[in-house]
PDB file of N, CA and C in Angstrom:
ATOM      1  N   UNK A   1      -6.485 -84.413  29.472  1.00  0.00           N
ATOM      2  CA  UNK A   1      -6.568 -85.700  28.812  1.00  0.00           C
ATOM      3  C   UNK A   1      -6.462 -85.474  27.309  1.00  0.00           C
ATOM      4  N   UNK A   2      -5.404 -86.195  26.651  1.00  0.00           N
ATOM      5  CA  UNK A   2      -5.487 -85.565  25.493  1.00  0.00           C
ATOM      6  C   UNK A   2      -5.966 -86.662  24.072  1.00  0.00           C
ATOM      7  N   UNK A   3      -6.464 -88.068  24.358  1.00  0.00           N
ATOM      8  CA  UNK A   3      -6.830 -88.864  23.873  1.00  0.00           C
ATOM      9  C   UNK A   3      -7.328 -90.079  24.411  1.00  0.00           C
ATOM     10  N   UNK A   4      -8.341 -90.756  23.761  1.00  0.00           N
ATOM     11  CA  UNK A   4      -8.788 -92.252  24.046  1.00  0.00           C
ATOM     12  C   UNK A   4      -7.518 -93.115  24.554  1.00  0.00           C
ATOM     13  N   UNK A   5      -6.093 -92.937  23.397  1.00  0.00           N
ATOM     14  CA  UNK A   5      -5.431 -93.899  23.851  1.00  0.00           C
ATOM     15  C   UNK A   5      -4.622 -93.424  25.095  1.00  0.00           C
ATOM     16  N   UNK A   6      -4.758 -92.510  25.619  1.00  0.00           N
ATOM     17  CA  UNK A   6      -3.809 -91.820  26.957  1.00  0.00           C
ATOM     18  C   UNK A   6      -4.557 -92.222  27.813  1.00  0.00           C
ATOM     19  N   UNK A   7      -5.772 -91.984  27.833  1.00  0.00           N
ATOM     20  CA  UNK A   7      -6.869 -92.652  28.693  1.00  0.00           C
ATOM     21  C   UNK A   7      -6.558 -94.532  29.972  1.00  0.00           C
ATOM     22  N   UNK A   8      -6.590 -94.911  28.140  1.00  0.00           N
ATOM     23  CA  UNK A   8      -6.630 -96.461  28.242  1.00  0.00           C
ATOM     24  C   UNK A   8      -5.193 -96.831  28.870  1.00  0.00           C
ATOM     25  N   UNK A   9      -3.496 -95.927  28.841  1.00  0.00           N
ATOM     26  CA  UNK A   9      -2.915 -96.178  29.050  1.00  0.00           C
ATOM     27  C   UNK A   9      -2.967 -95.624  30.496  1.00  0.00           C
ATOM     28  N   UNK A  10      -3.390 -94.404  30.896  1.00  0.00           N
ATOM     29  CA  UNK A  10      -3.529 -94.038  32.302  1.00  0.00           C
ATOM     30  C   UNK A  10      -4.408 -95.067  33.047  1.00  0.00           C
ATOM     31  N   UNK A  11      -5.438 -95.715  32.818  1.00  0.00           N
ATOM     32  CA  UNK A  11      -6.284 -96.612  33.387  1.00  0.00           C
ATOM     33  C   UNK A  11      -4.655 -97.829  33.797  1.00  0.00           C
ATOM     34  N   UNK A  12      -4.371 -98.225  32.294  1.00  0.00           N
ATOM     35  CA  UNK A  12      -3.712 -99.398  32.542  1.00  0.00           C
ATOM     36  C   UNK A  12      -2.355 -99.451  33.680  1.00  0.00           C
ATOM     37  N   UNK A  13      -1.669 -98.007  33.220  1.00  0.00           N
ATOM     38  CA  UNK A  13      -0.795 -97.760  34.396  1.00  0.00           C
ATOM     39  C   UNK A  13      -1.148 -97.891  35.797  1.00  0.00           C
ATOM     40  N   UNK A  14      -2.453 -97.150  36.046  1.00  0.00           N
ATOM     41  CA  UNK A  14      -2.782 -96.883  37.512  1.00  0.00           C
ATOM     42  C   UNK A  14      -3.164 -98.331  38.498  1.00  0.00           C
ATOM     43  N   UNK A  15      -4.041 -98.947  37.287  1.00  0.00           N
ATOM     44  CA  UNK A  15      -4.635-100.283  37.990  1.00  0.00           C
ATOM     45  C   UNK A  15      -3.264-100.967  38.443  1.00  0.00           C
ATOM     46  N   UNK A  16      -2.271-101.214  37.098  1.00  0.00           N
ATOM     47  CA  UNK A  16      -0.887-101.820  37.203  1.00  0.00           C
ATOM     48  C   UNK A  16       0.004-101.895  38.274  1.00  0.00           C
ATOM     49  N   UNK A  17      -0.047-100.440  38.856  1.00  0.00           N
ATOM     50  CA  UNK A  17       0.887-100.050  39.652  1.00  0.00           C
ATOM     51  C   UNK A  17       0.202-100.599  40.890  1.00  0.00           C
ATOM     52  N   UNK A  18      -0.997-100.887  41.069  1.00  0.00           N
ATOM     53  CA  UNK A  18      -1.459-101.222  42.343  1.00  0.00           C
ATOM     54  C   UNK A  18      -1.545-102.534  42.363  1.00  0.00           C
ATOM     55  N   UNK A  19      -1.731-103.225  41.456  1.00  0.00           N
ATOM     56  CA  UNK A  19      -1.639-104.705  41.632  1.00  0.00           C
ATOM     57  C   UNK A  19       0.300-104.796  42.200  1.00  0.00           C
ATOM     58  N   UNK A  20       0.705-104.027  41.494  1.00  0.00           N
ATOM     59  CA  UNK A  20       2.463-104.427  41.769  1.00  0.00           C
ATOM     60  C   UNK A  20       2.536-104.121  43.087  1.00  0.00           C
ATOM     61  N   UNK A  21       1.885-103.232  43.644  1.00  0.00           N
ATOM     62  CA  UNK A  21       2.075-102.673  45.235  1.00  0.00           C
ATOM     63  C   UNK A  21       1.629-103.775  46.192  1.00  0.00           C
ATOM     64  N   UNK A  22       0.406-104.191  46.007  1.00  0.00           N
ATOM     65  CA  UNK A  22      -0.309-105.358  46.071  1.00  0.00           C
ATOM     66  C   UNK A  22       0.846-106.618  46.459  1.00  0.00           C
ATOM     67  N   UNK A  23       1.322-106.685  45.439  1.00  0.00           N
ATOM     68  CA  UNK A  23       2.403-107.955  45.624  1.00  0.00           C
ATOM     69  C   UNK A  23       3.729-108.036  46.269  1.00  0.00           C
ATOM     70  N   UNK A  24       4.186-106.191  46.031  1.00  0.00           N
ATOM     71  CA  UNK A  24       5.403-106.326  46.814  1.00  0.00           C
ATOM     72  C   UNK A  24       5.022-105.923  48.520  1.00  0.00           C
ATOM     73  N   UNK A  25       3.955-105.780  48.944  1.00  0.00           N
ATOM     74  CA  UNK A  25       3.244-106.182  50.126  1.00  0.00           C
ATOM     75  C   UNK A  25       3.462-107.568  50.846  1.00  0.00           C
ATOM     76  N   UNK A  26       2.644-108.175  49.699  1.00  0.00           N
ATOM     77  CA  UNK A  26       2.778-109.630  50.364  1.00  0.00           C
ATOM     78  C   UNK A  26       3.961-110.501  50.078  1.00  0.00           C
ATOM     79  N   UNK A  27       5.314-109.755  49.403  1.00  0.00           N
ATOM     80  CA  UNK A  27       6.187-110.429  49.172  1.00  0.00           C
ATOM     81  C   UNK A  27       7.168-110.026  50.501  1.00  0.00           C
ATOM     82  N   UNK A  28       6.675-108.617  51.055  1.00  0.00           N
ATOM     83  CA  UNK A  28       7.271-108.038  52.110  1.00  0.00           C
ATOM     84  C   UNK A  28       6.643-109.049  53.325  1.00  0.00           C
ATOM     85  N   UNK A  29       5.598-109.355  53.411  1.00  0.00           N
ATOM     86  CA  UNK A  29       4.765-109.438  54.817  1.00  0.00           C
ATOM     87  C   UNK A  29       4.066-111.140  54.493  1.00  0.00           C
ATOM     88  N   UNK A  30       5.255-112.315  54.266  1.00  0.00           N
ATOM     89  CA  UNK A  30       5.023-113.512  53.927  1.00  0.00           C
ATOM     90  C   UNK A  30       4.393-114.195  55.320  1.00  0.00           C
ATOM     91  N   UNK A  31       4.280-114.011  56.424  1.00  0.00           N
ATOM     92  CA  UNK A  31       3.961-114.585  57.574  1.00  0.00           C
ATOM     93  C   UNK A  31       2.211-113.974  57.528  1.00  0.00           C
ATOM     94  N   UNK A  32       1.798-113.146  56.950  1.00  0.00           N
ATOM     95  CA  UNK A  32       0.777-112.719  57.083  1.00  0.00           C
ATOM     96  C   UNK A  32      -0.483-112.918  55.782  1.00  0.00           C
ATOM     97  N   UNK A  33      -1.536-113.584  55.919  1.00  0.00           N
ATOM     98  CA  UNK A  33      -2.468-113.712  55.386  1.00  0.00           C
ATOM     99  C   UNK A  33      -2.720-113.053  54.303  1.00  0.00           C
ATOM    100  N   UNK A  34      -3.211-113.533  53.025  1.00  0.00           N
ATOM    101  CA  UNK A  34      -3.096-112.669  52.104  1.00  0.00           C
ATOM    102  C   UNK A  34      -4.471-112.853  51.280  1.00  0.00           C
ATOM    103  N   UNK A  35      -5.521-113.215  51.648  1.00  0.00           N
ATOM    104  CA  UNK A  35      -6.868-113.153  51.227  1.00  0.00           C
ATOM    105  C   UNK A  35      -7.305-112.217  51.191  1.00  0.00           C
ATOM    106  N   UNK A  36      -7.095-110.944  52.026  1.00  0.00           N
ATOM    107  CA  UNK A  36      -7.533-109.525  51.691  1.00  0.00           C
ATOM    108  C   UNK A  36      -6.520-108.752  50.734  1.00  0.00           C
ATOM    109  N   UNK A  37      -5.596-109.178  50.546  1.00  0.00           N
ATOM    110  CA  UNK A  37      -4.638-108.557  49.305  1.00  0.00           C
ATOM    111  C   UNK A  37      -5.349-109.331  47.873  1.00  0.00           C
ATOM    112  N   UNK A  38      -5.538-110.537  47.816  1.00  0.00           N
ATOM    113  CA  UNK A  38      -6.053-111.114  47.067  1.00  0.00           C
ATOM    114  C   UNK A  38      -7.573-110.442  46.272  1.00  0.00           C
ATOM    115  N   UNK A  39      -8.455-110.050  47.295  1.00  0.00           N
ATOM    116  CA  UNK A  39      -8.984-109.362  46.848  1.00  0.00           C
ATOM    117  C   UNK A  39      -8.996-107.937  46.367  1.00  0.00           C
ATOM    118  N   UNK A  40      -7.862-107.140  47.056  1.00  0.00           N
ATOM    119  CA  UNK A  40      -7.446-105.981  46.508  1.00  0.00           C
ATOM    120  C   UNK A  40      -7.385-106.563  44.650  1.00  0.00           C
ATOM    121  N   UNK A  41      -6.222-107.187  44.762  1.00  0.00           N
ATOM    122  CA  UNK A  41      -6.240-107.564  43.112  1.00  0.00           C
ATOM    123  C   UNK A  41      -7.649-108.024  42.406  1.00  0.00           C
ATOM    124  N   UNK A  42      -8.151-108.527  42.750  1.00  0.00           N
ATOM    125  CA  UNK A  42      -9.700-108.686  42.333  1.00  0.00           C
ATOM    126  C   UNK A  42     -10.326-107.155  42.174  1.00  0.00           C
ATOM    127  N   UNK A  43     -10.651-106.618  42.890  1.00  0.00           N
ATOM    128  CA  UNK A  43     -11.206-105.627  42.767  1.00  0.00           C
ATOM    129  C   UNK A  43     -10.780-104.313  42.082  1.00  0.00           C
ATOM    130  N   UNK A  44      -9.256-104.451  41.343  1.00  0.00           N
ATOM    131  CA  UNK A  44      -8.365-103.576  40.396  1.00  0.00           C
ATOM    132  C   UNK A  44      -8.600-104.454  39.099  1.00  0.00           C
ATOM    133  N   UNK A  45      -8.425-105.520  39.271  1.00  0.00           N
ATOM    134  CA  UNK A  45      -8.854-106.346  37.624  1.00  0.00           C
ATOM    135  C   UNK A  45     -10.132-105.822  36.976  1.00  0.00           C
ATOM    136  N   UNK A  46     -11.373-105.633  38.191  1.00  0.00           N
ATOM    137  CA  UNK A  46     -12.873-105.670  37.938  1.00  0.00           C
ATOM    138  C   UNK A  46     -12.597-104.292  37.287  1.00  0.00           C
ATOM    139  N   UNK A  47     -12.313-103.561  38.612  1.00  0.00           N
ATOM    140  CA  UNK A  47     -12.163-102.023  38.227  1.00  0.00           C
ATOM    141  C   UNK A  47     -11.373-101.672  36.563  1.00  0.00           C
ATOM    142  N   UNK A  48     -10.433-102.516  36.295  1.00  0.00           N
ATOM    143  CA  UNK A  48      -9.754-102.121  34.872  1.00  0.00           C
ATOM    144  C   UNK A  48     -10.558-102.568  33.671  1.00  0.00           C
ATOM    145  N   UNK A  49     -11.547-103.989  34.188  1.00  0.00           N
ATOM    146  CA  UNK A  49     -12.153-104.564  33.200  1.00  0.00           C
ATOM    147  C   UNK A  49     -13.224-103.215  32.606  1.00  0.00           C
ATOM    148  N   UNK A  50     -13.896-102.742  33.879  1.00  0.00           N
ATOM    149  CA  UNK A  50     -15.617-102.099  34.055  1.00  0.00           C
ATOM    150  C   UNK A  50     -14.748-100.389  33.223  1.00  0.00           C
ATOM    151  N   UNK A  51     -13.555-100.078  33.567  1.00  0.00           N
ATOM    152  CA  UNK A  51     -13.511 -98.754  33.134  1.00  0.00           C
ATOM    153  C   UNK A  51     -13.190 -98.994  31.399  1.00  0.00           C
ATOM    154  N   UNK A  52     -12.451 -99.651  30.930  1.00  0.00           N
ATOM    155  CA  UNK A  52     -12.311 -99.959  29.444  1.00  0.00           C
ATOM    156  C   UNK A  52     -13.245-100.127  29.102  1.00  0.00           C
ATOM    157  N   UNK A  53     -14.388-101.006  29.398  1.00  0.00           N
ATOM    158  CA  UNK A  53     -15.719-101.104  28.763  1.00  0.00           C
ATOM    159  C   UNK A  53     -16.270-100.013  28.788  1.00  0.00           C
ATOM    160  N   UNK A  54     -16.410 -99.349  29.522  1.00  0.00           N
ATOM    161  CA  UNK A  54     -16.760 -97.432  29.330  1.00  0.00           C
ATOM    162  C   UNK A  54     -16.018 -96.637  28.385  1.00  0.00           C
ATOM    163  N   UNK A  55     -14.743 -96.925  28.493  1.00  0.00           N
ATOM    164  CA  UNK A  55     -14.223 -96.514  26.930  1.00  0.00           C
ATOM    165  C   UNK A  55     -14.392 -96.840  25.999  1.00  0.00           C
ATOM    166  N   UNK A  56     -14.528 -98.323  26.136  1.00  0.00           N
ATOM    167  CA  UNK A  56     -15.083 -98.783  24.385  1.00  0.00           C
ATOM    168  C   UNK A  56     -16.326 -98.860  23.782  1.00  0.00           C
ATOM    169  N   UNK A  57     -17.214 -97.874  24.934  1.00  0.00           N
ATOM    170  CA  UNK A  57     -18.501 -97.608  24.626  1.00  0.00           C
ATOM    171  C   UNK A  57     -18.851 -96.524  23.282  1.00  0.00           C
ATOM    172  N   UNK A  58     -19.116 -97.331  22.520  1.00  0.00           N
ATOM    173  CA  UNK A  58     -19.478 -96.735  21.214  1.00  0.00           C
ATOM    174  C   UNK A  58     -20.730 -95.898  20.948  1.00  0.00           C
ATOM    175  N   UNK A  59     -21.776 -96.112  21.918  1.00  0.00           N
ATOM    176  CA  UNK A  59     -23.313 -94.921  21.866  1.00  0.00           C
ATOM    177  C   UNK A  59     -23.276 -93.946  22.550  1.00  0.00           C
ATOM    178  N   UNK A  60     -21.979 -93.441  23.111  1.00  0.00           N
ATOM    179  CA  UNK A  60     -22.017 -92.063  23.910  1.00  0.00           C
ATOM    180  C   UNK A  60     -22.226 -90.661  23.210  1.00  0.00           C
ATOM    181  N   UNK A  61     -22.808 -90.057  23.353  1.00  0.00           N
ATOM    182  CA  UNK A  61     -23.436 -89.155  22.784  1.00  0.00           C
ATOM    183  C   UNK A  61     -22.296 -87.437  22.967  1.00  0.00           C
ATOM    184  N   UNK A  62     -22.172 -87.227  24.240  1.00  0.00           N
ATOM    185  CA  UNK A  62     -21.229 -86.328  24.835  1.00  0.00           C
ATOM    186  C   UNK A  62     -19.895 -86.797  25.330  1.00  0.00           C
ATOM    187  N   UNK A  63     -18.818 -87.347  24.240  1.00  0.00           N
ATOM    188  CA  UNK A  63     -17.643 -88.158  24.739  1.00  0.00           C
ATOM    189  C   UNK A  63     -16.742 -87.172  25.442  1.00  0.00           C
ATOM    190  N   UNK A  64     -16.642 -86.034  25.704  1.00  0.00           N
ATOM    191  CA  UNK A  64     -16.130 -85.270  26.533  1.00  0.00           C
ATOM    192  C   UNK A  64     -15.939 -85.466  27.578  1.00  0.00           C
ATOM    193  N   UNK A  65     -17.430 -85.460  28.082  1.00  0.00           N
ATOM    194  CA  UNK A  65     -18.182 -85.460  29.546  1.00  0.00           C
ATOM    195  C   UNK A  65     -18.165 -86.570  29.744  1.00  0.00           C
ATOM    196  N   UNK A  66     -17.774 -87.512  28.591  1.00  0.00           N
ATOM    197  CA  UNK A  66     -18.165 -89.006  28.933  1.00  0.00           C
ATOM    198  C   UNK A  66     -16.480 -89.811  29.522  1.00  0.00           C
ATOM    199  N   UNK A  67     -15.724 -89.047  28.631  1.00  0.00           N
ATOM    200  CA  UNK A  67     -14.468 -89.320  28.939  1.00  0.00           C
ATOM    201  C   UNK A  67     -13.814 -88.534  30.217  1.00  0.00           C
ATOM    202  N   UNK A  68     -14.510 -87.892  30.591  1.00  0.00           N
ATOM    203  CA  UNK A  68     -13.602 -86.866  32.073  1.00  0.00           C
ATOM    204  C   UNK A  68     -14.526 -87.969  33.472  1.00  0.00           C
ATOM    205  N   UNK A  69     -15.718 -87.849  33.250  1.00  0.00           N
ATOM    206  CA  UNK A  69     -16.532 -88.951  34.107  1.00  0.00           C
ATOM    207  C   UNK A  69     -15.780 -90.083  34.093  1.00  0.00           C
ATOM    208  N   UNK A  70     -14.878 -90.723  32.834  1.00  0.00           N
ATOM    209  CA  UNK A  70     -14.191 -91.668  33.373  1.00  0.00           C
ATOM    210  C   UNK A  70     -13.192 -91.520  34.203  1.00  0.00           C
ATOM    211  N   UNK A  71     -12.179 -90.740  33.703  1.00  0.00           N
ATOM    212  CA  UNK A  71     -10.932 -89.952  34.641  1.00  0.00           C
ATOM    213  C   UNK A  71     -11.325 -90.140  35.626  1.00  0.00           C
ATOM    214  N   UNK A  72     -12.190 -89.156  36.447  1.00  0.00           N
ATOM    215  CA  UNK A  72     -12.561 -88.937  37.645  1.00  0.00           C
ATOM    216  C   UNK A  72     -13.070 -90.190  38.316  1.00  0.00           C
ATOM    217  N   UNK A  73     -13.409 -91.555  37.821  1.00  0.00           N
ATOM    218  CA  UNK A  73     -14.054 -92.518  38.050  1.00  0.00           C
ATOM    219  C   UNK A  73     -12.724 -93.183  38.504  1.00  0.00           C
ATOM    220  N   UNK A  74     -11.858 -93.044  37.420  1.00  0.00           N
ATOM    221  CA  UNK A  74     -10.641 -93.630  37.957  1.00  0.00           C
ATOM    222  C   UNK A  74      -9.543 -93.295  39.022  1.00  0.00           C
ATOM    223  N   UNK A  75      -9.328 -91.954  39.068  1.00  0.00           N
ATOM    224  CA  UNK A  75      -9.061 -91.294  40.499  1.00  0.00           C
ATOM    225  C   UNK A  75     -10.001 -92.247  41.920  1.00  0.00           C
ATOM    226  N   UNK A  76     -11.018 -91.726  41.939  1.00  0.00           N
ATOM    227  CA  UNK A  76     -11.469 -92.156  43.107  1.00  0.00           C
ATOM    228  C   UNK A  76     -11.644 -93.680  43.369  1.00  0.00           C
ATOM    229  N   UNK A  77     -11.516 -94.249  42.614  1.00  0.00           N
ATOM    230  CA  UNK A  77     -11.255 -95.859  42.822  1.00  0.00           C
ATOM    231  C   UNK A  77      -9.980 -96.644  42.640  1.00  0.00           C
ATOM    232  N   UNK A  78      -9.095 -95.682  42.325  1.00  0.00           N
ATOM    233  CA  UNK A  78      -7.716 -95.859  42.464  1.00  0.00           C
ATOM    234  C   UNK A  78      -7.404 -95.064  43.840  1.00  0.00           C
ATOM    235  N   UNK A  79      -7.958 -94.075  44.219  1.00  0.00           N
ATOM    236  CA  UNK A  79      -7.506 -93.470  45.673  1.00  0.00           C
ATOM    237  C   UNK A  79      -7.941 -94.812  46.618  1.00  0.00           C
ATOM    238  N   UNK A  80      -9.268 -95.215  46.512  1.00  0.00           N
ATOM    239  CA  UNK A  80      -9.783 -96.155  47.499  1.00  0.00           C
ATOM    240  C   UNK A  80      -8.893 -97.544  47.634  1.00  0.00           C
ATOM    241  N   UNK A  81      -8.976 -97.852  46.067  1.00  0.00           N
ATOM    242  CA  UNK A  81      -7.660 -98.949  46.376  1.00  0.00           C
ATOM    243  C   UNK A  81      -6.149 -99.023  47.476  1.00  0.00           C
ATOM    244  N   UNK A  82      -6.136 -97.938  47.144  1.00  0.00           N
ATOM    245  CA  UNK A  82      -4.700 -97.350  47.894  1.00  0.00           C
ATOM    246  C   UNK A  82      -4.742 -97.611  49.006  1.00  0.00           C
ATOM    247  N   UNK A  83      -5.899 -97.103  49.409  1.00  0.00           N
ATOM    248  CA  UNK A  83      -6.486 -96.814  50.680  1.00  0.00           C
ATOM    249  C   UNK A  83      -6.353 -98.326  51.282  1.00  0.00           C
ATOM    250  N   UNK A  84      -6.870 -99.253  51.028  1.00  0.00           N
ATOM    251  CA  UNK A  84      -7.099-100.734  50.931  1.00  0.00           C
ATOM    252  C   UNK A  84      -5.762-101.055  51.131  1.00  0.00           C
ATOM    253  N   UNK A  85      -4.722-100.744  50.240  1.00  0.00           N
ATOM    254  CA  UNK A  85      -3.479-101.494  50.337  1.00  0.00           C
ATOM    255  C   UNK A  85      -2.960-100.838  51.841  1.00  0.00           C
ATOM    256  N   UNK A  86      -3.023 -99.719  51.737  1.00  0.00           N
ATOM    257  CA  UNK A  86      -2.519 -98.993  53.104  1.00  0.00           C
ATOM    258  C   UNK A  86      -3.357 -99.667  54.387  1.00  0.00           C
ATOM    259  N   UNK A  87      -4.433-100.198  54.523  1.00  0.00           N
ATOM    260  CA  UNK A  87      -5.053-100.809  55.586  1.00  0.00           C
ATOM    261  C   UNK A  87      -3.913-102.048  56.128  1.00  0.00           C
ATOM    262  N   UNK A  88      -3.753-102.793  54.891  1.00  0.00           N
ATOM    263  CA  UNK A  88      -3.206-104.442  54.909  1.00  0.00           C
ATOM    264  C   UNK A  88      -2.337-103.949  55.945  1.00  0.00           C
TER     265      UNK A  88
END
């Protein structure tokens, strides 16, 4: 990771790409219900809102540790998402 702003752009890419997956889902699969895709996108908005606010946390003491804890925060809730879209 080589900066705050690579960070914020890896967050923004990752969430991005899954909302787009998200949609070309339900643009693929129009006969089929889309309240649980709906919430996929809900729960990538929350997720993009809750991880930036961890970045723009200004009293962190160890921003290292504070910034790799995010990474890794974002991996595994971007894997789970996936996971989610792959259920639909």
């Amino acid at each position: 990771m080589g900066n705050v702003r690579d960070l914020k752009k890896d967050i923004n890419y990752v969430l991005g790409d899954i909302i787009e997956a998200v949609y070309v889902w339900e643009y693929a699969n129009t006969d089929k219900d889309t309240k649980k895709s709906e919430a996929v996108i809900d729960e990538a908005i929350a997720t993009f809102d809750d991880l930036i606010a961890k970045v723009n946390d200004k009293s962190i003491k160890n921003k290292k540790a504070h910034f790799k804890a995010i990474n890794k925060d974002l991996e595994d809730k971007g894997r789970a998402l996936i996971e989610k879209i792959n259920k639909l």
